[in-house]
C-alpha atoms as a PDB file:
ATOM      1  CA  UNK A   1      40.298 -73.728  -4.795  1.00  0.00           C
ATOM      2  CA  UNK A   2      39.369 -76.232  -7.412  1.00  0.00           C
ATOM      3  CA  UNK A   3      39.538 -75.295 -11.194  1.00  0.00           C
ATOM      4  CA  UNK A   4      35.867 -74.817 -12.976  1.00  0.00           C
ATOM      5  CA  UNK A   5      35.317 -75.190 -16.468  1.00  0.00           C
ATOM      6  CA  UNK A   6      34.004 -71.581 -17.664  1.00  0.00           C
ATOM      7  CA  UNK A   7      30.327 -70.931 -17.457  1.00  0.00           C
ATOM      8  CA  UNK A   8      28.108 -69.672 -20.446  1.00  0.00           C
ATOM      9  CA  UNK A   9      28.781 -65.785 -20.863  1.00  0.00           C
ATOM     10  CA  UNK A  10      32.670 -66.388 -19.950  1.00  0.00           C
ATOM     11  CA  UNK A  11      35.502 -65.209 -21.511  1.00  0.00           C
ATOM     12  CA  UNK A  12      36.313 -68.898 -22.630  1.00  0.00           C
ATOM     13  CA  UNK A  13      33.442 -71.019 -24.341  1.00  0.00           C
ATOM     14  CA  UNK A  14      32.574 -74.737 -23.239  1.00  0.00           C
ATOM     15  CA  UNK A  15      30.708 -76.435 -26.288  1.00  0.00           C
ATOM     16  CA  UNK A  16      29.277 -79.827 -25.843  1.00  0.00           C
ATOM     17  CA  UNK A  17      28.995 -81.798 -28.498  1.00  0.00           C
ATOM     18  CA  UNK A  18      27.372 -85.222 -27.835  1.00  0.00           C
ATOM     19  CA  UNK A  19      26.273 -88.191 -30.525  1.00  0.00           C
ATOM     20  CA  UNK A  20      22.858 -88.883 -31.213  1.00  0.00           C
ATOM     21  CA  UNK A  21      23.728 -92.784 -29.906  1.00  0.00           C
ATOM     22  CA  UNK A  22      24.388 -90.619 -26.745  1.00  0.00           C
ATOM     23  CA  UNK A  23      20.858 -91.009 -26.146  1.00  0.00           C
ATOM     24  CA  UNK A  24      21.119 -94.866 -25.711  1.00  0.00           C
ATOM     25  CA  UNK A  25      23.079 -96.789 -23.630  1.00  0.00           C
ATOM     26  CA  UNK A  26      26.259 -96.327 -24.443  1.00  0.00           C
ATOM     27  CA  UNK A  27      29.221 -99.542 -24.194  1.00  0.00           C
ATOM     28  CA  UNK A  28      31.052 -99.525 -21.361  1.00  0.00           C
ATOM     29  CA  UNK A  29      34.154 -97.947 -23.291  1.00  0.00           C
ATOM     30  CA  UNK A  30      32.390 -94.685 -24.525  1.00  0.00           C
ATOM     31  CA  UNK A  31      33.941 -91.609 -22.641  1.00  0.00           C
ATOM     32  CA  UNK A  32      34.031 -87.865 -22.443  1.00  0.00           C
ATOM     33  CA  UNK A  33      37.376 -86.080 -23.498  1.00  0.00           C
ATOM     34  CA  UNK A  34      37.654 -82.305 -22.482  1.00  0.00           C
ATOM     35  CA  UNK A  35      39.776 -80.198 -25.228  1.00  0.00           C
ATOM     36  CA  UNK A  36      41.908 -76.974 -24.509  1.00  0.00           C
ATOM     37  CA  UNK A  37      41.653 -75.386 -27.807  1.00  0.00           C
ATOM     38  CA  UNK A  38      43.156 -72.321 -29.238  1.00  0.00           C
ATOM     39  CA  UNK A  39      40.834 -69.420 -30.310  1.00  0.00           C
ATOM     40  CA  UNK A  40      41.898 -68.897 -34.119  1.00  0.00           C
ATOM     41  CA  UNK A  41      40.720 -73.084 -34.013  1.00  0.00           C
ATOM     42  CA  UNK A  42      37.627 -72.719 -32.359  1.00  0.00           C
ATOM     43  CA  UNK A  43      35.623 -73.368 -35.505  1.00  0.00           C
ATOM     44  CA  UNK A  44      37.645 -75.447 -37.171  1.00  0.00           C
ATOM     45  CA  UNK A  45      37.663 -77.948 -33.901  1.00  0.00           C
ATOM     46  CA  UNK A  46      33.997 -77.357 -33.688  1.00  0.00           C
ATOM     47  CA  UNK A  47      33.345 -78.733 -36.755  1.00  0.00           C
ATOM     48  CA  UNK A  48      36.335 -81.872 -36.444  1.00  0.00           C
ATOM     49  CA  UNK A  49      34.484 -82.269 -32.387  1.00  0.00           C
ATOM     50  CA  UNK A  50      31.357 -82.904 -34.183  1.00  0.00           C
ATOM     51  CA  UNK A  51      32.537 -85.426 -36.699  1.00  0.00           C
ATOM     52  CA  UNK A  52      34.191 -87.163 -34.458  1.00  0.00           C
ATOM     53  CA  UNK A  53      31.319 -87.732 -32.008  1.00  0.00           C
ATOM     54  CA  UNK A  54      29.176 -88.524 -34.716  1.00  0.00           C
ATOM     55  CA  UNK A  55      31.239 -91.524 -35.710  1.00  0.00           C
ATOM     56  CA  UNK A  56      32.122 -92.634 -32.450  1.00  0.00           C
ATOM     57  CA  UNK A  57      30.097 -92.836 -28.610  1.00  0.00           C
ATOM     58  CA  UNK A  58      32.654 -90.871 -27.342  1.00  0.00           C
ATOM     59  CA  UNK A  59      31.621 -87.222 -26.297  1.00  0.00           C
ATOM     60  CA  UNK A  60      33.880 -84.497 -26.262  1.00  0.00           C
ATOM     61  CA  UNK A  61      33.376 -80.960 -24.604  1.00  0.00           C
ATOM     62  CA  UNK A  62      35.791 -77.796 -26.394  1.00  0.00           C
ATOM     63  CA  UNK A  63      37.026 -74.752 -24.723  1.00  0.00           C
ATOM     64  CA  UNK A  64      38.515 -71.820 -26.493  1.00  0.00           C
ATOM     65  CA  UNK A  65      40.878 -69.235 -25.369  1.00  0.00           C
ATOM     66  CA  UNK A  66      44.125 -68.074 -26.182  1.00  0.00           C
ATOM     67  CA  UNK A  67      47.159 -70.679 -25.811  1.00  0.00           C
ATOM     68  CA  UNK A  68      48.616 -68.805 -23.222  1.00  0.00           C
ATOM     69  CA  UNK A  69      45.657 -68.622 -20.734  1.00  0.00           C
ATOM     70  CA  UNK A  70      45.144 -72.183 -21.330  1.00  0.00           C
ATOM     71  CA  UNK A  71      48.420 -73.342 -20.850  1.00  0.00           C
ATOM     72  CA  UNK A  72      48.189 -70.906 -17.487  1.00  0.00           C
ATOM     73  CA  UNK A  73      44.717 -72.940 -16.784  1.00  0.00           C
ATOM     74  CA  UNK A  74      46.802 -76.781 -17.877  1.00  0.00           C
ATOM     75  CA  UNK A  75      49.358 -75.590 -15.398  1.00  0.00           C
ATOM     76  CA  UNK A  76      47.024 -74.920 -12.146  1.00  0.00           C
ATOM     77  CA  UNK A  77      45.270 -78.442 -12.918  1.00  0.00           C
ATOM     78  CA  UNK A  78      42.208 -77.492 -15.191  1.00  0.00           C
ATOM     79  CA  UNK A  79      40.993 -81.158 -16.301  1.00  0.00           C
ATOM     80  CA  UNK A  80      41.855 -81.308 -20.043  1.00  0.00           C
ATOM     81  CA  UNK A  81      42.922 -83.983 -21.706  1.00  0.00           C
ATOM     82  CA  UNK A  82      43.994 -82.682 -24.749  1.00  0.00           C
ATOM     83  CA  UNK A  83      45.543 -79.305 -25.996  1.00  0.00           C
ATOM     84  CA  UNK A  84      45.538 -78.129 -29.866  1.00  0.00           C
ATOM     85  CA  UNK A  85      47.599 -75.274 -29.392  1.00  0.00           C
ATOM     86  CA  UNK A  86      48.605 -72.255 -31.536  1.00  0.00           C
ATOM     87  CA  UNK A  87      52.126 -73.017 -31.695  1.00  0.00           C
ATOM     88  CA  UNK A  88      54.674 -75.516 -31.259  1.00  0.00           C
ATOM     89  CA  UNK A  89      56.412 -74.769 -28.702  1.00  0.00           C
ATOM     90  CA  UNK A  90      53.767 -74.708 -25.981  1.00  0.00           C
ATOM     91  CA  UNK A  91      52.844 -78.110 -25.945  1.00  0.00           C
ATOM     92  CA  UNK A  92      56.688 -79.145 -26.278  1.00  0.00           C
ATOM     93  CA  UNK A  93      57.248 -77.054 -22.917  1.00  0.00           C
ATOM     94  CA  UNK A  94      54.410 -78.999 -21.470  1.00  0.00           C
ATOM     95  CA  UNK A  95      56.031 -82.716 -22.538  1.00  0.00           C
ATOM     96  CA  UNK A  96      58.826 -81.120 -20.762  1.00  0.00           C
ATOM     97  CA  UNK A  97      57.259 -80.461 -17.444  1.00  0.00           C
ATOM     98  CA  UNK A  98      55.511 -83.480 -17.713  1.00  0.00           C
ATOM     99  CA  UNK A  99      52.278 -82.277 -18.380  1.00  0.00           C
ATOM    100  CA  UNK A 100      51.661 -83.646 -21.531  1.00  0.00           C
ATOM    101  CA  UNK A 101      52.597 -87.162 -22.741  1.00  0.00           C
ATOM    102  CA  UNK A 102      55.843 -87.488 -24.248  1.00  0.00           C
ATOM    103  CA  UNK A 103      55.938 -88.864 -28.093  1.00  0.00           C
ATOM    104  CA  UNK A 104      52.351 -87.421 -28.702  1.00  0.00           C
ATOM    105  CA  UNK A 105      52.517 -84.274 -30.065  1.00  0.00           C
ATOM    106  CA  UNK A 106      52.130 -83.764 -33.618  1.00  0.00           C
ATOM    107  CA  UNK A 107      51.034 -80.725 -35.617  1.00  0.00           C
ATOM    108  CA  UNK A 108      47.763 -81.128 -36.927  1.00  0.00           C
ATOM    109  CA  UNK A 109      47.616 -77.674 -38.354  1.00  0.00           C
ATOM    110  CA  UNK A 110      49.350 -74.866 -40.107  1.00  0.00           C
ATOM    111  CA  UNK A 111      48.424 -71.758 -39.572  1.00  0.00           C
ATOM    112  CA  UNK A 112      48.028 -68.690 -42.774  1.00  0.00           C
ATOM    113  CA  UNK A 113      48.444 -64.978 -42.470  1.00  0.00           C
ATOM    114  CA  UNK A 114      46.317 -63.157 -44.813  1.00  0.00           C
ATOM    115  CA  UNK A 115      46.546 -58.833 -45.107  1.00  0.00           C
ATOM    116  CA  UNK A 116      43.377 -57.418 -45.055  1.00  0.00           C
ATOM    117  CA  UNK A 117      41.187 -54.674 -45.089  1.00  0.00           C
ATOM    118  CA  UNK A 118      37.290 -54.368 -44.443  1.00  0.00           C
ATOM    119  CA  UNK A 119      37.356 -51.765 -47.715  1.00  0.00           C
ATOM    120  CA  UNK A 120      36.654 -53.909 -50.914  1.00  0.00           C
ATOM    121  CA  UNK A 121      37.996 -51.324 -53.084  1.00  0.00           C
ATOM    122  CA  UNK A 122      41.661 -51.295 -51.327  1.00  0.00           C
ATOM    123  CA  UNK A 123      44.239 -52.603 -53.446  1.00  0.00           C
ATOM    124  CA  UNK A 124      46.451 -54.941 -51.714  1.00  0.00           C
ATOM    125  CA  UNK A 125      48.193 -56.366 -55.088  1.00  0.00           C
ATOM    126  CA  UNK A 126      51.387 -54.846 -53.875  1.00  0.00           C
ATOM    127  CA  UNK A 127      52.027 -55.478 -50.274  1.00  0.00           C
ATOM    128  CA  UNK A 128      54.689 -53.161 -49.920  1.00  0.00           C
ATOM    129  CA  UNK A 129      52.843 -50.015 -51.596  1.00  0.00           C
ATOM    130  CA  UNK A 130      49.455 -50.664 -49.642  1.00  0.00           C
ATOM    131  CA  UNK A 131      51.123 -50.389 -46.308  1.00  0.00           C
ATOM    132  CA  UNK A 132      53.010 -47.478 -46.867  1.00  0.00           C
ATOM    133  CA  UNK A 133      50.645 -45.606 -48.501  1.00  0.00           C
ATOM    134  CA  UNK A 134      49.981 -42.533 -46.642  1.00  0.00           C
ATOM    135  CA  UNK A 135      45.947 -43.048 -46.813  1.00  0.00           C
ATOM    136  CA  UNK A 136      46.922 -46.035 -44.390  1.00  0.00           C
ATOM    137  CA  UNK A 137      47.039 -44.933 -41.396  1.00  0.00           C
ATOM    138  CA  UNK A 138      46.849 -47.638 -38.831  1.00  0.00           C
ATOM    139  CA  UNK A 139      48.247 -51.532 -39.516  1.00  0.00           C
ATOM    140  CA  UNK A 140      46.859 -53.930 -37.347  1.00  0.00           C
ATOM    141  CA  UNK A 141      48.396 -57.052 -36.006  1.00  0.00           C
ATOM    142  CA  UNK A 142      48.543 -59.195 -33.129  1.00  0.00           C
ATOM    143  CA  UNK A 143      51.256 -58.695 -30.107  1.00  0.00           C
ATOM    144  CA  UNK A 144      54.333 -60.355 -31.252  1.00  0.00           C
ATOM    145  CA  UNK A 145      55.515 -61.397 -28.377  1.00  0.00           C
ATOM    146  CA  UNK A 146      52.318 -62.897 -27.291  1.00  0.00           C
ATOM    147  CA  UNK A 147      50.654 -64.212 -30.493  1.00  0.00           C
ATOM    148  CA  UNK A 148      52.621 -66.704 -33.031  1.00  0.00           C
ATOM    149  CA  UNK A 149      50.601 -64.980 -36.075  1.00  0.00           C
ATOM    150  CA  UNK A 150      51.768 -61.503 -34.751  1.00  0.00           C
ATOM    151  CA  UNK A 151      55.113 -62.818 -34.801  1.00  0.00           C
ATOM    152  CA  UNK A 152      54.392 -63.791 -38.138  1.00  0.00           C
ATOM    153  CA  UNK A 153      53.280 -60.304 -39.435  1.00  0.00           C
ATOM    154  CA  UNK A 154      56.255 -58.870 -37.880  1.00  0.00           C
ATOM    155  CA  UNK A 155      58.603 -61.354 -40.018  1.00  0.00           C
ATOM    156  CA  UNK A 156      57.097 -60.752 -43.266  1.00  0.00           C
ATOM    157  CA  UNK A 157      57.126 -56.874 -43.153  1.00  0.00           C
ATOM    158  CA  UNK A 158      60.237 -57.376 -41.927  1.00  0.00           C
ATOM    159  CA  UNK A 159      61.113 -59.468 -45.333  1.00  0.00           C
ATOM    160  CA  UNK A 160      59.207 -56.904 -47.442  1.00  0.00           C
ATOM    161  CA  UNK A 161      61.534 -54.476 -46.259  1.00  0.00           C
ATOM    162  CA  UNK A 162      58.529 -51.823 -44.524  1.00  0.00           C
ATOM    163  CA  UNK A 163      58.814 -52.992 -40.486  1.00  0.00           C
ATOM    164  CA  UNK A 164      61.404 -49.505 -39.687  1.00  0.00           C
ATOM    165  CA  UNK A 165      59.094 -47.336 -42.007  1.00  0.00           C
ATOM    166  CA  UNK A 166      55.338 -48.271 -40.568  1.00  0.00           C
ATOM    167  CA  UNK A 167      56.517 -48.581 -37.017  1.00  0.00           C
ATOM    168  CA  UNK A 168      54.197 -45.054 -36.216  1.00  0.00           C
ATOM    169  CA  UNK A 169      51.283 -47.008 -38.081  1.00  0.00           C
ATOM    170  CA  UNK A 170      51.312 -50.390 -36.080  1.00  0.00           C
ATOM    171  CA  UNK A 171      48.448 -50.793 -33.468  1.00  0.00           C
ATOM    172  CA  UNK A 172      48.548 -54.169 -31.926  1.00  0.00           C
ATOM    173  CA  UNK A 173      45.861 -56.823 -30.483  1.00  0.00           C
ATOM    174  CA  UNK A 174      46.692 -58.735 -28.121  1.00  0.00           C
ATOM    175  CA  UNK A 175      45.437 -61.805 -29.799  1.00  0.00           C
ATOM    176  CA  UNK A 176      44.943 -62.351 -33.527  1.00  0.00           C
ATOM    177  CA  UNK A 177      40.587 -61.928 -32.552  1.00  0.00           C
ATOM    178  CA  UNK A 178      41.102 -58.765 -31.363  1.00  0.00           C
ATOM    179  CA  UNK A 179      43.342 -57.567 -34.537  1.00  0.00           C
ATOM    180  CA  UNK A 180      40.609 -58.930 -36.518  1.00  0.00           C
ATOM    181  CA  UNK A 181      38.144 -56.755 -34.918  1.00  0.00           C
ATOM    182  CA  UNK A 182      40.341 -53.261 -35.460  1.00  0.00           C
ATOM    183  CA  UNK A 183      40.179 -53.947 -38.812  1.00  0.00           C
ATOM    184  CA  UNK A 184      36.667 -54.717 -39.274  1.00  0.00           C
ATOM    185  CA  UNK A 185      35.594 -52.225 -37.087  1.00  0.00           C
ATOM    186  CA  UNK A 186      37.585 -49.594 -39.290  1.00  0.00           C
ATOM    187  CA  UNK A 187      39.608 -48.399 -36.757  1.00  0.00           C
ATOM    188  CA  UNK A 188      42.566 -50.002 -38.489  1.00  0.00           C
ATOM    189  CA  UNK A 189      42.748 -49.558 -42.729  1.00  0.00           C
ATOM    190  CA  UNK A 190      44.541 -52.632 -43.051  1.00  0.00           C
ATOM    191  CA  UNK A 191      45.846 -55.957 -40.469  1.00  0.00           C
ATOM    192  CA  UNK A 192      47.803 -59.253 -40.747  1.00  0.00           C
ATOM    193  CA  UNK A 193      45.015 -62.153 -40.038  1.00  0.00           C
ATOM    194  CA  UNK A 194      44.696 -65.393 -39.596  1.00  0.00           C
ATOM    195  CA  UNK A 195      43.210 -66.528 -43.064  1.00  0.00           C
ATOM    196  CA  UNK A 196      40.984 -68.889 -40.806  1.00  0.00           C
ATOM    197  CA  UNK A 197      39.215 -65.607 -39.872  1.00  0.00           C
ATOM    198  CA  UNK A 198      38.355 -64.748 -43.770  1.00  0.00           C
ATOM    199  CA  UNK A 199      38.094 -68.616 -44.760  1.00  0.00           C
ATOM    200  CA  UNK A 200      35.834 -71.215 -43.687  1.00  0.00           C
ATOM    201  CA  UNK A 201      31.803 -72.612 -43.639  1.00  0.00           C
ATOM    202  CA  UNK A 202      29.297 -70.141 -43.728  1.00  0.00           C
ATOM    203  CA  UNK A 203      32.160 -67.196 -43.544  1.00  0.00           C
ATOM    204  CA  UNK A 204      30.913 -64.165 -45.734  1.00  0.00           C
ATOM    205  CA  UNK A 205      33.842 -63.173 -48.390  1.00  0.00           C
ATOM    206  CA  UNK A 206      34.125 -59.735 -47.899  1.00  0.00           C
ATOM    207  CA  UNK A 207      36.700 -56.664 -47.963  1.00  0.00           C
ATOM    208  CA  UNK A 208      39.946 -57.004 -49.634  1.00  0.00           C
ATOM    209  CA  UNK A 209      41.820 -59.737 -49.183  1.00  0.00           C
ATOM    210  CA  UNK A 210      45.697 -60.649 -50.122  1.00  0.00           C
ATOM    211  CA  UNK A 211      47.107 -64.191 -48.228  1.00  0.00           C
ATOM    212  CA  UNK A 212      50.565 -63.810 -47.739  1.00  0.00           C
ATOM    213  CA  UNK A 213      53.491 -65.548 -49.259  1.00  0.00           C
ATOM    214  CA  UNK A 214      54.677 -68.599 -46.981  1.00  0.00           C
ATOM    215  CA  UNK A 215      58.236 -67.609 -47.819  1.00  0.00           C
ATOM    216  CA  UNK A 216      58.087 -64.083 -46.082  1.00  0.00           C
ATOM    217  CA  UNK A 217      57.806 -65.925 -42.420  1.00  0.00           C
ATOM    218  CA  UNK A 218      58.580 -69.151 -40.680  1.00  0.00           C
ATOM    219  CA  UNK A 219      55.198 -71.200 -41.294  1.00  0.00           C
ATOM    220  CA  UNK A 220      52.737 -70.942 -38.438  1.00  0.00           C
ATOM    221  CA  UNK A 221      53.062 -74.764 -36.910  1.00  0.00           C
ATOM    222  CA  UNK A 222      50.028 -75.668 -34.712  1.00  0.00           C
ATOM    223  CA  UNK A 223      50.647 -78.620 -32.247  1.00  0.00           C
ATOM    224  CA  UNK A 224      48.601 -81.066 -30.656  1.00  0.00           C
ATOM    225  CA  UNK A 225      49.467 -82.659 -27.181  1.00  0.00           C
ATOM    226  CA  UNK A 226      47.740 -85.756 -25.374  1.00  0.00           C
ATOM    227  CA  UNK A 227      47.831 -84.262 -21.616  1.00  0.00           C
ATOM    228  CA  UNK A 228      48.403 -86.537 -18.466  1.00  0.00           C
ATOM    229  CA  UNK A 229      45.216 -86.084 -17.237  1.00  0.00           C
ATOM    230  CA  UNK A 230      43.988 -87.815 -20.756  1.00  0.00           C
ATOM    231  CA  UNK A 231      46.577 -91.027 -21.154  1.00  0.00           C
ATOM    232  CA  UNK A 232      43.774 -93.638 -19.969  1.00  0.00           C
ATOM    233  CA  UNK A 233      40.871 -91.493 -21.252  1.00  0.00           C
ATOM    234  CA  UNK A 234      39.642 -93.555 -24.283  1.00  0.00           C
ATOM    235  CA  UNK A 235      38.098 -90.750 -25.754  1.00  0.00           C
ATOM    236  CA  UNK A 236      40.568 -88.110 -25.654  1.00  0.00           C
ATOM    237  CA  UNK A 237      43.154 -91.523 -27.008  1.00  0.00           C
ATOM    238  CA  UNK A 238      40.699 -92.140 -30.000  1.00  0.00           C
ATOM    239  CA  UNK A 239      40.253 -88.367 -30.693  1.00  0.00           C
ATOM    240  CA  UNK A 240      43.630 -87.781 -31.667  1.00  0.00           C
ATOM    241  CA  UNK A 241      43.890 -90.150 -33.647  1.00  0.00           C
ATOM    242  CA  UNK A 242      40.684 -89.011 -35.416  1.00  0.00           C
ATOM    243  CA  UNK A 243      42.784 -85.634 -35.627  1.00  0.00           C
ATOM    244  CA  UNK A 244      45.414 -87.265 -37.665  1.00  0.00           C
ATOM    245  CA  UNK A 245      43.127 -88.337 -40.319  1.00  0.00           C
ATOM    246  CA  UNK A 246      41.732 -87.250 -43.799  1.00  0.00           C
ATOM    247  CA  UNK A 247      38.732 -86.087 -42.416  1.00  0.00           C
ATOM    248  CA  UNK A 248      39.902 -83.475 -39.716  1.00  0.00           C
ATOM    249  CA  UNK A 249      42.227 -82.394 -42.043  1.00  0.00           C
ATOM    250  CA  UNK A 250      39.974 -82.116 -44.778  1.00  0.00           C
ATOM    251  CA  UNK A 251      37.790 -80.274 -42.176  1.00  0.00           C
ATOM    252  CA  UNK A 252      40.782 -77.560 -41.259  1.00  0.00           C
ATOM    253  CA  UNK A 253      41.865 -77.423 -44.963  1.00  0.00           C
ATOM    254  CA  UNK A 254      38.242 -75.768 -45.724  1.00  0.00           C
ATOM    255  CA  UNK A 255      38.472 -73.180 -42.398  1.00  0.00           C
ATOM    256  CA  UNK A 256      41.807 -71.840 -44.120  1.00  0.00           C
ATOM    257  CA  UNK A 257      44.443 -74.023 -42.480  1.00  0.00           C
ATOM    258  CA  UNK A 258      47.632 -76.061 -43.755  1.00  0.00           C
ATOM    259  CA  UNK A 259      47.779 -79.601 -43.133  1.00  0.00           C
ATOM    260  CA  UNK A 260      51.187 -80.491 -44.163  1.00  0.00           C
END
């Protein structure tokens, strides 16, 4: 059965972003490039998506969903031409399967683990104290062994010396949205987040916040890949190289994100 792009009201989101000079006949070279993108990027690459087509005719249509289900989706023959995954090794396993085009992935972002907790009056100034303290009674993150940021979590309470000790107080997500929402929700008093998800355009500052150390865990690399399906696609060729410039980067620097 042939793969569908997800419809409005799916799990997965297809945004279409097309240039005003869309409306007028475009040159012969303007194309459409579809994008796999992860789900803690999904506003970030919104906002890069719409630069981009505003500078060039090119139109480019995002999806969002966790880098797993895409690379699931990549794997059965969805039609994307590019993925921005959550991790690095992802798109290297697709190079290596020949999925993805080999020499063109590069990490475009680096990801940020903040500790959090909806309750502005929480003090998070020492780590170590505010997750062992017995008013905490639930620490959210996402699944390890699924998520790259729950991985992360799990390395830096392993550096601060409190993973064997608030083992009975971990409740896990199985993506780093769902994490976000235990602890907003208040069913978790505190979780390890993607910064993106406290940082960024029109994002409300709001709880406690406390962004975590980069030397506690192995930084949070975020690679792109140039797909098969999207080696002669013009648009999906131009895009990433609009990815690699000041402006995208500039773009994910203000969501929360690394760049170098």
């Amino acid at each position: 059965m042939p793969f569908e792009l997800p419809r409005r009201g799916a799990a997965l989101v297809a945004i279409l972003l097309i240039p005003a000079t869309a409306l007028w006949p475009a040159s012969a070279a303007a194309e459409e490039a579809l994008l796999a993108v992860a789900a803690n990027f999904a506003g970030a690459a919104e906002s890069i998506a719409a630069a981009f087509a505003g500078e060039t005719e090119h139109a480019v249509r995002v999806t969002t969903g966790s880098t797993g289900k895409l690379y699931a989706q990549i794997s059965e023959g969805a039609p994307f031409d590019i993925l921005l995954s959550a991790d690095a090794k992802t798109p290297k396993r697709l190079e290596a399967e020949g999925l993805g085009l080999p020499g063109s992935r590069f990490t475009y972002a680096v990801g940020r683990l903040s500790l959090w907790s909806a309750d502005a009056d929480r003090d998070l100034a020492d780590p170590k104290a505010a997750l062992t303290d017995p008013d905490t009674l639930f620490i959210a993150i996402a699944n390890p062994e699924l998520a790259p940021y729950g991985a992360a979590a799990r390395e830096a309470m392993r550096a601060l010396g409190v993973w064997e000790a608030v083992q009975p107080k971990i409740v896990m997500g199985q993506n780093i949205g769902q994490t976000f929402s235990m602890v907003d929700s208040g069913a978790a008093q505190l979780g390890f987040i993607a910064t993106s998800a406290l940082q960024g355009p029109g994002i409300e500052q709001r709880g406690a916040r406390l962004d975590i150390r980069q030397e506690l865990f192995a930084p949070i690399e975020q690679d792109a890949i140039l797909l098969k399906m999207g080696e002669d696609n013009l648009a999906a060729i131009a895009f990433m190289e609009f990815l690699k410039g000041e402006k995208a980067r500039e773009i994910a620097r203000s969501f929360g994100y690394g760049t170098d």
